[in-house]
Protein backbone atom coordinates (compact mmCIF):
# COMPACT_ATOMS: atom_id res chain seq x y z
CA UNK A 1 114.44 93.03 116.08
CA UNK A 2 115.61 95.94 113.65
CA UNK A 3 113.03 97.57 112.31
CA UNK A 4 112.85 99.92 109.34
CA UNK A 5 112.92 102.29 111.78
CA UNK A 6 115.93 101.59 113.59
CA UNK A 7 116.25 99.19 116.33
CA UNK A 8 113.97 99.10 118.93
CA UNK A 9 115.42 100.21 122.76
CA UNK A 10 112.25 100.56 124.93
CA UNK A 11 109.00 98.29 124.91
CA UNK A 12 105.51 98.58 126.59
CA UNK A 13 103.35 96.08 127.02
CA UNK A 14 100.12 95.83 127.72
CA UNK A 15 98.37 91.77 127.44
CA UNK A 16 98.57 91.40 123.63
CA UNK A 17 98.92 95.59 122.86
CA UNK A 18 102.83 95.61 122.53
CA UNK A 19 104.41 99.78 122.49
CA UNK A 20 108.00 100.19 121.48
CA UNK A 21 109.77 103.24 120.96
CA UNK A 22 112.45 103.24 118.16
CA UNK A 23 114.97 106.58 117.13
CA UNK A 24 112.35 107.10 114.62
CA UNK A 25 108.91 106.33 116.28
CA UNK A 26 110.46 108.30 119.02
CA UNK A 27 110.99 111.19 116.78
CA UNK A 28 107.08 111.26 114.95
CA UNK A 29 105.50 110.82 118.79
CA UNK A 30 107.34 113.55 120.15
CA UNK A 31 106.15 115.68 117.16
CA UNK A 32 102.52 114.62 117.57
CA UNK A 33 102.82 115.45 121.61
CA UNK A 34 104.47 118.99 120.91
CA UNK A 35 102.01 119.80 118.18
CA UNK A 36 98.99 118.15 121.05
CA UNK A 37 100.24 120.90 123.81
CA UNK A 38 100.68 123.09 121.49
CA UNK A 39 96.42 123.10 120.11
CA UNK A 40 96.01 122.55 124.31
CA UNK A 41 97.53 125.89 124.96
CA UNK A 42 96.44 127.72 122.02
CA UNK A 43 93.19 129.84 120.73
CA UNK A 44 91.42 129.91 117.65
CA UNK A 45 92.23 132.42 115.26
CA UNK A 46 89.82 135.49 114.09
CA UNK A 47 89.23 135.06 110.00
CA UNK A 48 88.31 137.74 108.19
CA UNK A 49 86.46 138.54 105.11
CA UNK A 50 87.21 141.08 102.37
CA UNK A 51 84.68 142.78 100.43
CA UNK A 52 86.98 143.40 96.93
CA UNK A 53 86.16 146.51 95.40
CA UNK A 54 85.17 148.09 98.42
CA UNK A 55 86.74 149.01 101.81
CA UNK A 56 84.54 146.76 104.65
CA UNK A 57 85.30 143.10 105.73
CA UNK A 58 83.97 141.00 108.39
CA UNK A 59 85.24 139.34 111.01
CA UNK A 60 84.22 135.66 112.29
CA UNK A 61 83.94 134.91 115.72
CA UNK A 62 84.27 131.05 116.73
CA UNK A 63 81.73 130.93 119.53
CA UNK A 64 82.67 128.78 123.34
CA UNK A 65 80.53 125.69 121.99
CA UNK A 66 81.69 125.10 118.53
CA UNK A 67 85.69 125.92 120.19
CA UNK A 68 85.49 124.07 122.65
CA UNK A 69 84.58 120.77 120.63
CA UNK A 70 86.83 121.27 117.99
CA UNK A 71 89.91 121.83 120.43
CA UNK A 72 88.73 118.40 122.01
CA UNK A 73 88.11 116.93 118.66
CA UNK A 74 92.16 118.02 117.58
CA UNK A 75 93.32 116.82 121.44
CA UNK A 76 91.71 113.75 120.26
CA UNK A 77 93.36 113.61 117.08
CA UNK A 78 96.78 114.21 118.47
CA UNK A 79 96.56 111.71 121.22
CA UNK A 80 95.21 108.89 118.06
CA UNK A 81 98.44 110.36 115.76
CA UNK A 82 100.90 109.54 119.24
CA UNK A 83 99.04 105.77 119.35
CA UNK A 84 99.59 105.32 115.45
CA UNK A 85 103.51 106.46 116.24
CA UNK A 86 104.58 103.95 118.45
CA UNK A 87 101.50 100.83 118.42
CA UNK A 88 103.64 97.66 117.29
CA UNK A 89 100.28 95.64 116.05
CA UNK A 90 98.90 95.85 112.60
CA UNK A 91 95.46 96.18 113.48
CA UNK A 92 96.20 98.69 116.37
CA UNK A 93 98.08 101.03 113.99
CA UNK A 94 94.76 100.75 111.68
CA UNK A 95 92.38 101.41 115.04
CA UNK A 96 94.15 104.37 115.15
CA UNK A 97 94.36 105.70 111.60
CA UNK A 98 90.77 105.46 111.48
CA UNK A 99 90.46 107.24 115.00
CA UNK A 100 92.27 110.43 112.93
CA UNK A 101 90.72 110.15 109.70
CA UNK A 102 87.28 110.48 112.27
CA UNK A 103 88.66 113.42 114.57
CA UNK A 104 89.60 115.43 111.30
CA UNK A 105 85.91 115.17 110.25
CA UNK A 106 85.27 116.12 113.61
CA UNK A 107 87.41 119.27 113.30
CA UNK A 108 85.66 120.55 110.91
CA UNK A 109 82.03 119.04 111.15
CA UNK A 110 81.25 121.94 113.87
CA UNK A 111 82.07 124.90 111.74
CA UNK A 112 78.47 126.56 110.83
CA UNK A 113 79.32 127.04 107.03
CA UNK A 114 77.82 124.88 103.90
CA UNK A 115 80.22 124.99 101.88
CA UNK A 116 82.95 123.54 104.95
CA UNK A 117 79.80 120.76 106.01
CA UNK A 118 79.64 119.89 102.19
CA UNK A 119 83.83 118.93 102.39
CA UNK A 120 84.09 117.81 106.13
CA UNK A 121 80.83 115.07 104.48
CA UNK A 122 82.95 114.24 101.24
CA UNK A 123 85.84 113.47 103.34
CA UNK A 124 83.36 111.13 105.63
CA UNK A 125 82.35 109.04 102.88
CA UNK A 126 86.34 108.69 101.62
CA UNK A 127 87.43 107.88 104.83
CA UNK A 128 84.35 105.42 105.51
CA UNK A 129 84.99 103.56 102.18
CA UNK A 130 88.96 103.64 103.44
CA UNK A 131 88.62 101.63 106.21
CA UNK A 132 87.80 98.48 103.66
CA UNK A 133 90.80 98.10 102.93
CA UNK A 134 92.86 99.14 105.37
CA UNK A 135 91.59 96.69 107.89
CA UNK A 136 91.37 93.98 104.94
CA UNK A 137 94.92 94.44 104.46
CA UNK A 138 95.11 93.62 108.14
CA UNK A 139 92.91 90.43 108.23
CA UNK A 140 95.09 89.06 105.11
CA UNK A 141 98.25 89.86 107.45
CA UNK A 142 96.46 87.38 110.36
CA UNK A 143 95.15 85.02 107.86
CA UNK A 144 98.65 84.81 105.66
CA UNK A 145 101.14 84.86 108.98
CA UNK A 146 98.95 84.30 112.18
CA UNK A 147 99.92 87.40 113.86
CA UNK A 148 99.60 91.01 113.91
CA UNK A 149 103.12 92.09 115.46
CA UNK A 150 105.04 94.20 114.00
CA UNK A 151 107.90 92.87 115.73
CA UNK A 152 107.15 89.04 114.89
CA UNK A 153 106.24 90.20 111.04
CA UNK A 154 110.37 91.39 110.95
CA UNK A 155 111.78 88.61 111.22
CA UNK A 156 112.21 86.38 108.36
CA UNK A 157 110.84 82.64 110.01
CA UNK A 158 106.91 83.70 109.21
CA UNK A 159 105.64 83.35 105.69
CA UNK A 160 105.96 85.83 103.26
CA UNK A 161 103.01 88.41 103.08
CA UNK A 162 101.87 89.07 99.82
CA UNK A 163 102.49 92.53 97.95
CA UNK A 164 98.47 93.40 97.86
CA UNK A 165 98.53 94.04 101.43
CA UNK A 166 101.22 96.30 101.42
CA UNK A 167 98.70 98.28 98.42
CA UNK A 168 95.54 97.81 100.78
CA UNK A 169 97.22 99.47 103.82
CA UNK A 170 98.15 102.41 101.55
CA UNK A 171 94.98 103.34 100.21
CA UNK A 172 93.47 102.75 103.43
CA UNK A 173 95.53 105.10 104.82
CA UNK A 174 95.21 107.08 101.72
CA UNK A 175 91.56 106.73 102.24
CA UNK A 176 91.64 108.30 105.72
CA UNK A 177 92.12 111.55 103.92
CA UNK A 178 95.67 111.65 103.54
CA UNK A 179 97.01 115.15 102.69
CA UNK A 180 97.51 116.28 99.76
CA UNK A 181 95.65 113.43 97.88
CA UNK A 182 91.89 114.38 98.70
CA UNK A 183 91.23 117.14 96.99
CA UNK A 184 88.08 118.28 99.49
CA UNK A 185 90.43 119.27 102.27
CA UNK A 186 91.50 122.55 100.48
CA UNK A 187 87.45 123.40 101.49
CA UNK A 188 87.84 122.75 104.80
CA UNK A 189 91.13 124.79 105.29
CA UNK A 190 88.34 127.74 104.77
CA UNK A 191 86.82 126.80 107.85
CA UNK A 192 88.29 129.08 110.76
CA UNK A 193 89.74 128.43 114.01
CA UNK A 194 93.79 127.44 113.46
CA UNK A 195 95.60 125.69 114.48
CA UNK A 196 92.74 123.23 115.03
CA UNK A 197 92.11 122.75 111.49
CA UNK A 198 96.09 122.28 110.78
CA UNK A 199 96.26 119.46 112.86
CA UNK A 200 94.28 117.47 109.65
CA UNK A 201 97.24 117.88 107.80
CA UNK A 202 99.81 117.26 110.58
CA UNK A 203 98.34 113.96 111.65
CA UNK A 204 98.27 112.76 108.30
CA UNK A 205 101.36 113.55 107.80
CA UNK A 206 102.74 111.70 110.72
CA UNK A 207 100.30 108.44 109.53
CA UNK A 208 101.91 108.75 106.04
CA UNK A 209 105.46 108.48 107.40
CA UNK A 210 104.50 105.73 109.93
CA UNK A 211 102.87 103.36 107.32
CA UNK A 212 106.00 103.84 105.15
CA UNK A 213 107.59 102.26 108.26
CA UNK A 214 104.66 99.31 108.85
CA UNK A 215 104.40 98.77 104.71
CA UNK A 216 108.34 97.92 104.65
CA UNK A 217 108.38 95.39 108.08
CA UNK A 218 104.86 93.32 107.05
């Protein structure tokens, strides 16, 4: 098998749950695991406010509850965005997209703030209604070829999958609250605590260049 990716040199597997590592899934999972220690190791940061017109500000202080749930809810993210890196099944790859377009609400679901609940429940009902196609583009994989392997889908002997799939698993993914296409998320980078609320845009970063790879092998 040569993927779009490169050629495969190390494989996992697990029953039916095949992992392979390729020079480029290699590369986006050891970003995702970097960035993962990284939000592990790190502590929110202290935002403050500025009065304009006037010499005060505030400062906001992330309280132990609401940090310690978002730094789980980005752990969780970043161990999802390392599953969607180097999962070599359709429908596994989607599991996971939707498990980050989730944690991201999650991220930002605990900050105390309207206007950052109003966004983080915007981007709930985008990625909800994203999942329809994304995993519909993976049932008309199954039904078209019979499989969901990435590495049986690359070779040529199955039958050809037709070029709405390819379209569904985009705006899935698109769906999921891929960055910089929902507008909503520019609300929730108001919410404070980085680097937990960066990992939204790293994660969908890393899905966006993964389905590039998954789009050109199905």
């Amino acid at each position: 098998m040569i993927g779009a990716g490169g050629s495969p040199f190390m494989y996992l597997e697990f029953g039916d749950i095949v992992i392979y590592f390729s020079p480029y899934t290699l590369s986006l999972f050891l970003l995702a695991l970097v960035f993962t220690v990284l939000v592990i190791a790190s502590r929110p940061e202290r935002q403050l406010d500025i009065a304009f017109g006037a010499d005060a500000y505030t400062t906001k202080d992330i309280g132990l509850p609401e940090m310690r749930f978002r730094r789980f809810m980005a752990i969780a993210c970043g161990l999802a965005s390392m599953g969607a890196m180097v999962t070599g099944d359709v429908f596994d790859f989607c599991l996971f997209t939707s498990l980050v377009g989730i944690c991201n609400v999650g991220i930002v679901a605990a900050v105390r703030s309207r206007h950052v609940q109003n966004a983080a429940f915007q981007y709930g009902l985008v990625a909800l209604a994203g999942t329809v196609p994304l995993f519909g583009g993976a049932a008309i994989v199954a039904a078209t070829t019979g499989t969901l392997s990435l590495i049986e889908l690359s070779s040529t002997a199955l039958p050809a999958v037709p070029a709405v799939v390819k379209g569904f698993l985009v705006l899935g993914v698109m769906g999921e609250g891929m960055a910089p296409f929902y507008a909503a998320k520019a609300e929730m980078f108001r919410a404070p605590g980085a680097p937990y609320v960066i990992m939204c845009s790293l994660s969908s970063l890393l899905i966006f260049l993964r389905v590039i790879e998954v789009v050109l092998q199905v």
